[in-house]
N, C-alpha and C. Protein backbone atom coordinates (compact mmCIF):
# COMPACT_ATOMS: atom_id res chain seq x y z
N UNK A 1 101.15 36.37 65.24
CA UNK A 1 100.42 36.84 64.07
C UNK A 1 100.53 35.77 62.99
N UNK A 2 99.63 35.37 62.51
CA UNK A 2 99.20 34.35 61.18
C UNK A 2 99.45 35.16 59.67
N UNK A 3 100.17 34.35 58.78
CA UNK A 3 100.09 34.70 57.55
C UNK A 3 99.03 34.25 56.78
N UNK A 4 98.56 35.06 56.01
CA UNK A 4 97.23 34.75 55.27
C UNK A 4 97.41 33.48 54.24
N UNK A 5 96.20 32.86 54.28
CA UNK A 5 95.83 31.53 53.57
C UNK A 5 96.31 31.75 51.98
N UNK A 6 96.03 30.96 51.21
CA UNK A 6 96.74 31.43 49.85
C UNK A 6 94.98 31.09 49.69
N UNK A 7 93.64 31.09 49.76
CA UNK A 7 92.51 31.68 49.87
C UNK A 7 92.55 33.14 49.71
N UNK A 8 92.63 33.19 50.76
CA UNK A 8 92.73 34.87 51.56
C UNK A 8 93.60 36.14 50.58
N UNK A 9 94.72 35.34 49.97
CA UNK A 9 95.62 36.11 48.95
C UNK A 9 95.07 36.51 47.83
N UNK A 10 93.97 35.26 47.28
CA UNK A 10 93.25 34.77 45.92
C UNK A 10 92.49 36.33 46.06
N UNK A 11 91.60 36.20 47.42
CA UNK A 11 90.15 37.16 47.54
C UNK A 11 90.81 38.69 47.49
N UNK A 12 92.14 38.46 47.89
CA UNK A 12 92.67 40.46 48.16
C UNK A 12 92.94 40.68 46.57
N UNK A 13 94.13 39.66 46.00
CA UNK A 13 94.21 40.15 44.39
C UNK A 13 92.91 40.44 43.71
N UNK A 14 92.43 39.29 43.89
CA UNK A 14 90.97 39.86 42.72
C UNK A 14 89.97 40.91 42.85
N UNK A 15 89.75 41.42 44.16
CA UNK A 15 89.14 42.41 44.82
C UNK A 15 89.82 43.68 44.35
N UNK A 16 91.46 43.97 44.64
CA UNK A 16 92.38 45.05 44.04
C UNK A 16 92.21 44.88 42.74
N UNK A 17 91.94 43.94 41.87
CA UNK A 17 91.77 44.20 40.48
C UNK A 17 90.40 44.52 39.87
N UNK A 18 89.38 44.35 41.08
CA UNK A 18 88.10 44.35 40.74
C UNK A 18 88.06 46.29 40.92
N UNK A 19 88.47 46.85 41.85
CA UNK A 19 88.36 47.90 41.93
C UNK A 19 88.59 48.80 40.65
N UNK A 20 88.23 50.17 40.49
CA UNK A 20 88.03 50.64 39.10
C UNK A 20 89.58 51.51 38.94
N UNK A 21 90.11 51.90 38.59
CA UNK A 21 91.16 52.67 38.28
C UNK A 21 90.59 53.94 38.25
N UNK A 22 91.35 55.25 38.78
CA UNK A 22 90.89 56.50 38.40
C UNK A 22 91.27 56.91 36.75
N UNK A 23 91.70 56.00 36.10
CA UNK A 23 91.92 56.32 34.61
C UNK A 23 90.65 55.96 34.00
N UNK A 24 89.58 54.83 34.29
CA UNK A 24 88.16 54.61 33.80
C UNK A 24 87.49 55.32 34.21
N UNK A 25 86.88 56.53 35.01
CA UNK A 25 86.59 57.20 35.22
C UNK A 25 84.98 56.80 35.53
N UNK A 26 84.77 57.81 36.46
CA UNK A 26 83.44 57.52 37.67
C UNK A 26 82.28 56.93 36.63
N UNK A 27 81.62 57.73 35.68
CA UNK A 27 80.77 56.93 34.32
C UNK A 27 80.99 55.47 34.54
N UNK A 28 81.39 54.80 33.89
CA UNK A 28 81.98 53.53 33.25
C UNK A 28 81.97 52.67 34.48
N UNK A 29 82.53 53.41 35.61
CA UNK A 29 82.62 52.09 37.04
C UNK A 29 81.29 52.26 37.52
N UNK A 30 80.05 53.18 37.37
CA UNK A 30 79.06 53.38 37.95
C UNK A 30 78.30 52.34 36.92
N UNK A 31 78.56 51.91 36.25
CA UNK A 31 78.15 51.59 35.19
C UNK A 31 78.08 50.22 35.59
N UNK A 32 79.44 49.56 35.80
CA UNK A 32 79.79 48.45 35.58
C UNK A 32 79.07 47.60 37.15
N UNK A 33 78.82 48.69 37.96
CA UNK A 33 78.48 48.70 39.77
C UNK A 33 76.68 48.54 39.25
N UNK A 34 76.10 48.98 38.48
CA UNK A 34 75.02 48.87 38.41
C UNK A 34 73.92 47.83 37.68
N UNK A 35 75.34 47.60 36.71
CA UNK A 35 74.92 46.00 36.42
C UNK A 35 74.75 44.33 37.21
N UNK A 36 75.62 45.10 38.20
CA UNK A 36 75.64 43.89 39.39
C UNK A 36 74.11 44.12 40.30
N UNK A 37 73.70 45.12 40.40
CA UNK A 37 72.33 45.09 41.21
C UNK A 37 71.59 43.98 40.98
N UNK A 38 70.99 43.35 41.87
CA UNK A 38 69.90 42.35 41.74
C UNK A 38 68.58 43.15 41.85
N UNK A 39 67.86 43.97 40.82
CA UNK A 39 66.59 44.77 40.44
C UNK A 39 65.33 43.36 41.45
N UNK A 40 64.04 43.89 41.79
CA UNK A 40 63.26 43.09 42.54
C UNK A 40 61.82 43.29 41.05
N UNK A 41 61.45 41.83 41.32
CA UNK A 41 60.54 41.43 40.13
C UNK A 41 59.47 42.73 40.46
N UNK A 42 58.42 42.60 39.54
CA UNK A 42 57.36 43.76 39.38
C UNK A 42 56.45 43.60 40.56
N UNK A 43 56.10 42.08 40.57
CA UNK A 43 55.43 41.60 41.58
C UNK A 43 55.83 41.71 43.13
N UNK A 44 57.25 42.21 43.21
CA UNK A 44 57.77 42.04 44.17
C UNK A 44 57.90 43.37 44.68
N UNK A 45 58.47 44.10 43.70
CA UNK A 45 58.41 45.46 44.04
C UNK A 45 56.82 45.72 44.27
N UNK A 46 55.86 45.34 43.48
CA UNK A 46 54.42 46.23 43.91
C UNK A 46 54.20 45.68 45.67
N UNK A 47 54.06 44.51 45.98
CA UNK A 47 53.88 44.21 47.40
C UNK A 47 54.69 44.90 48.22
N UNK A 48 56.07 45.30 48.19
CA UNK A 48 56.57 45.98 49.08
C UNK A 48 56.35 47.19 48.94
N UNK A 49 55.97 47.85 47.86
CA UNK A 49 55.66 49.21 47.71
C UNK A 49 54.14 49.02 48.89
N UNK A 50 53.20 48.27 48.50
CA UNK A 50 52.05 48.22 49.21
C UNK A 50 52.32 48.18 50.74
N UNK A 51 53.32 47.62 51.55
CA UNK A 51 53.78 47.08 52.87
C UNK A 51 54.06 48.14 53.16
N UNK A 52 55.27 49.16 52.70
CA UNK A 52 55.44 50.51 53.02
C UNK A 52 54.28 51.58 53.43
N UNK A 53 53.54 51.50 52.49
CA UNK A 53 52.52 52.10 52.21
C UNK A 53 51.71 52.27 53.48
N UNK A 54 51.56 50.91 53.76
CA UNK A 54 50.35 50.62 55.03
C UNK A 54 50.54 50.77 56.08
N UNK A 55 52.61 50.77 56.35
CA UNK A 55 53.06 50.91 57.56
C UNK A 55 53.37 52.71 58.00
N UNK A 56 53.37 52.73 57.18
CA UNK A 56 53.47 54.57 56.92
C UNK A 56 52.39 54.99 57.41
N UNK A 57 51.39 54.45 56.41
CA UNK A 57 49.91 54.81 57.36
C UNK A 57 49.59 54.72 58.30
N UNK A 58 49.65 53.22 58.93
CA UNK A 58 49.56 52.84 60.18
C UNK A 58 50.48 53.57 61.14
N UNK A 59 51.44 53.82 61.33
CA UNK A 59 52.55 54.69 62.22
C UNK A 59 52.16 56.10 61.93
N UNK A 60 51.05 56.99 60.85
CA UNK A 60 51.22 58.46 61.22
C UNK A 60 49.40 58.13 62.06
N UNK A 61 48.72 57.10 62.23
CA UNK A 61 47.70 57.15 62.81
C UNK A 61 47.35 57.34 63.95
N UNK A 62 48.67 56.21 64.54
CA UNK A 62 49.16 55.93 65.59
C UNK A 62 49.78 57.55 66.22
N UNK A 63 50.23 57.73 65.37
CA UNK A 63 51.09 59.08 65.87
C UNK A 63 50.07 60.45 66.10
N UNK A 64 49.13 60.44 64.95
CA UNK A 64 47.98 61.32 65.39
C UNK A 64 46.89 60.99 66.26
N UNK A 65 46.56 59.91 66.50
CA UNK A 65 45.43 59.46 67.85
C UNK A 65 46.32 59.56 69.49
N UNK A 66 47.82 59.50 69.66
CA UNK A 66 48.79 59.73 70.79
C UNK A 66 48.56 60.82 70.69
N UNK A 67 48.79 61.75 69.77
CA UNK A 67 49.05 63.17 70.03
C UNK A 67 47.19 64.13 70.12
N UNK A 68 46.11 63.44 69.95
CA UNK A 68 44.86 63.89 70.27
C UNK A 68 44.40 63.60 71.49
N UNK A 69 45.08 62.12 72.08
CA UNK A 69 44.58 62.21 73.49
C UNK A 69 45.60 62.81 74.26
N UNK A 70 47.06 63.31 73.77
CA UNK A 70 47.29 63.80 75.28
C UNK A 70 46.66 65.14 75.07
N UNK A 71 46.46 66.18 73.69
CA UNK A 71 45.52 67.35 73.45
C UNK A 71 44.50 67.41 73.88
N UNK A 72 43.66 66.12 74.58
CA UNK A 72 42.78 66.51 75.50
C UNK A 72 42.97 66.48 76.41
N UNK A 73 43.58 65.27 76.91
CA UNK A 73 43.85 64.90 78.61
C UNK A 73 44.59 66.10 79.09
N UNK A 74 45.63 67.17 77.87
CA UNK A 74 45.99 68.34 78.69
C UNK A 74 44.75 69.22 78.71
N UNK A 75 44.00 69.23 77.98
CA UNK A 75 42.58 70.27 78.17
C UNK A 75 42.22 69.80 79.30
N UNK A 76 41.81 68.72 79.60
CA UNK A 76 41.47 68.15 80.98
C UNK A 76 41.86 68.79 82.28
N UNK A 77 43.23 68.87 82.15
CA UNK A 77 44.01 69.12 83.32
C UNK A 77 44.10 70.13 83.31
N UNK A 78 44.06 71.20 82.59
CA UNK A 78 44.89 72.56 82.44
C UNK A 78 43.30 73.56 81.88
C-alpha cells in the first residue's frame, strides 16, 4: 500500500474545508454551490432548447407511425 503524495494531501484538506459545516446551514451552502454553476449563454440555451424540441418530436412520431402500422398489420391478421 502507497502513502499519498503531499498533492493528494493538498486536494483532501482543501476539499474537507471546502465542504459546508452543519453550523452554516443548508441556505447559505446552497447558495455558495450555486454560484459555482456555469449558467449557458441565451444563445446557447435557445438552440438547445430548439434540439430538444425536435428530438422529442421526432421520437413521439416515430413512436406513433410504429404503433399505426402494427394497428393495422394486426387488423390484417386478426
Amino acid at each position: 500500500m502507497t502513502s499519498p503524495t503531499s498533492e493528494e494531501t493538498t486536494d483532501l484538506s482543501e476539499s474537507a474545508e471546502a465542504e459546508p459545516t452543519r453550523k452554516s446551514g443548508f441556505l447559505p451552502a446552497t447558495y455558495e454551490e450555486l454560484k459555482l454553476v456555469v449558467w449557458p449563454s441565451r444563445q446557447q440555451l435557445f438552440s438547445e432548447s430548439i434540439a430538444v424540441i425536435l428530438m422529442v418530436s421526432l421520437s413521439a412520431a416515430v413512436i406513433a407511425a410504429v404503433s399505426r402500422f402494427y394497428s393495422w398489420a394486426s387488423s390484417q391478421i386478426f
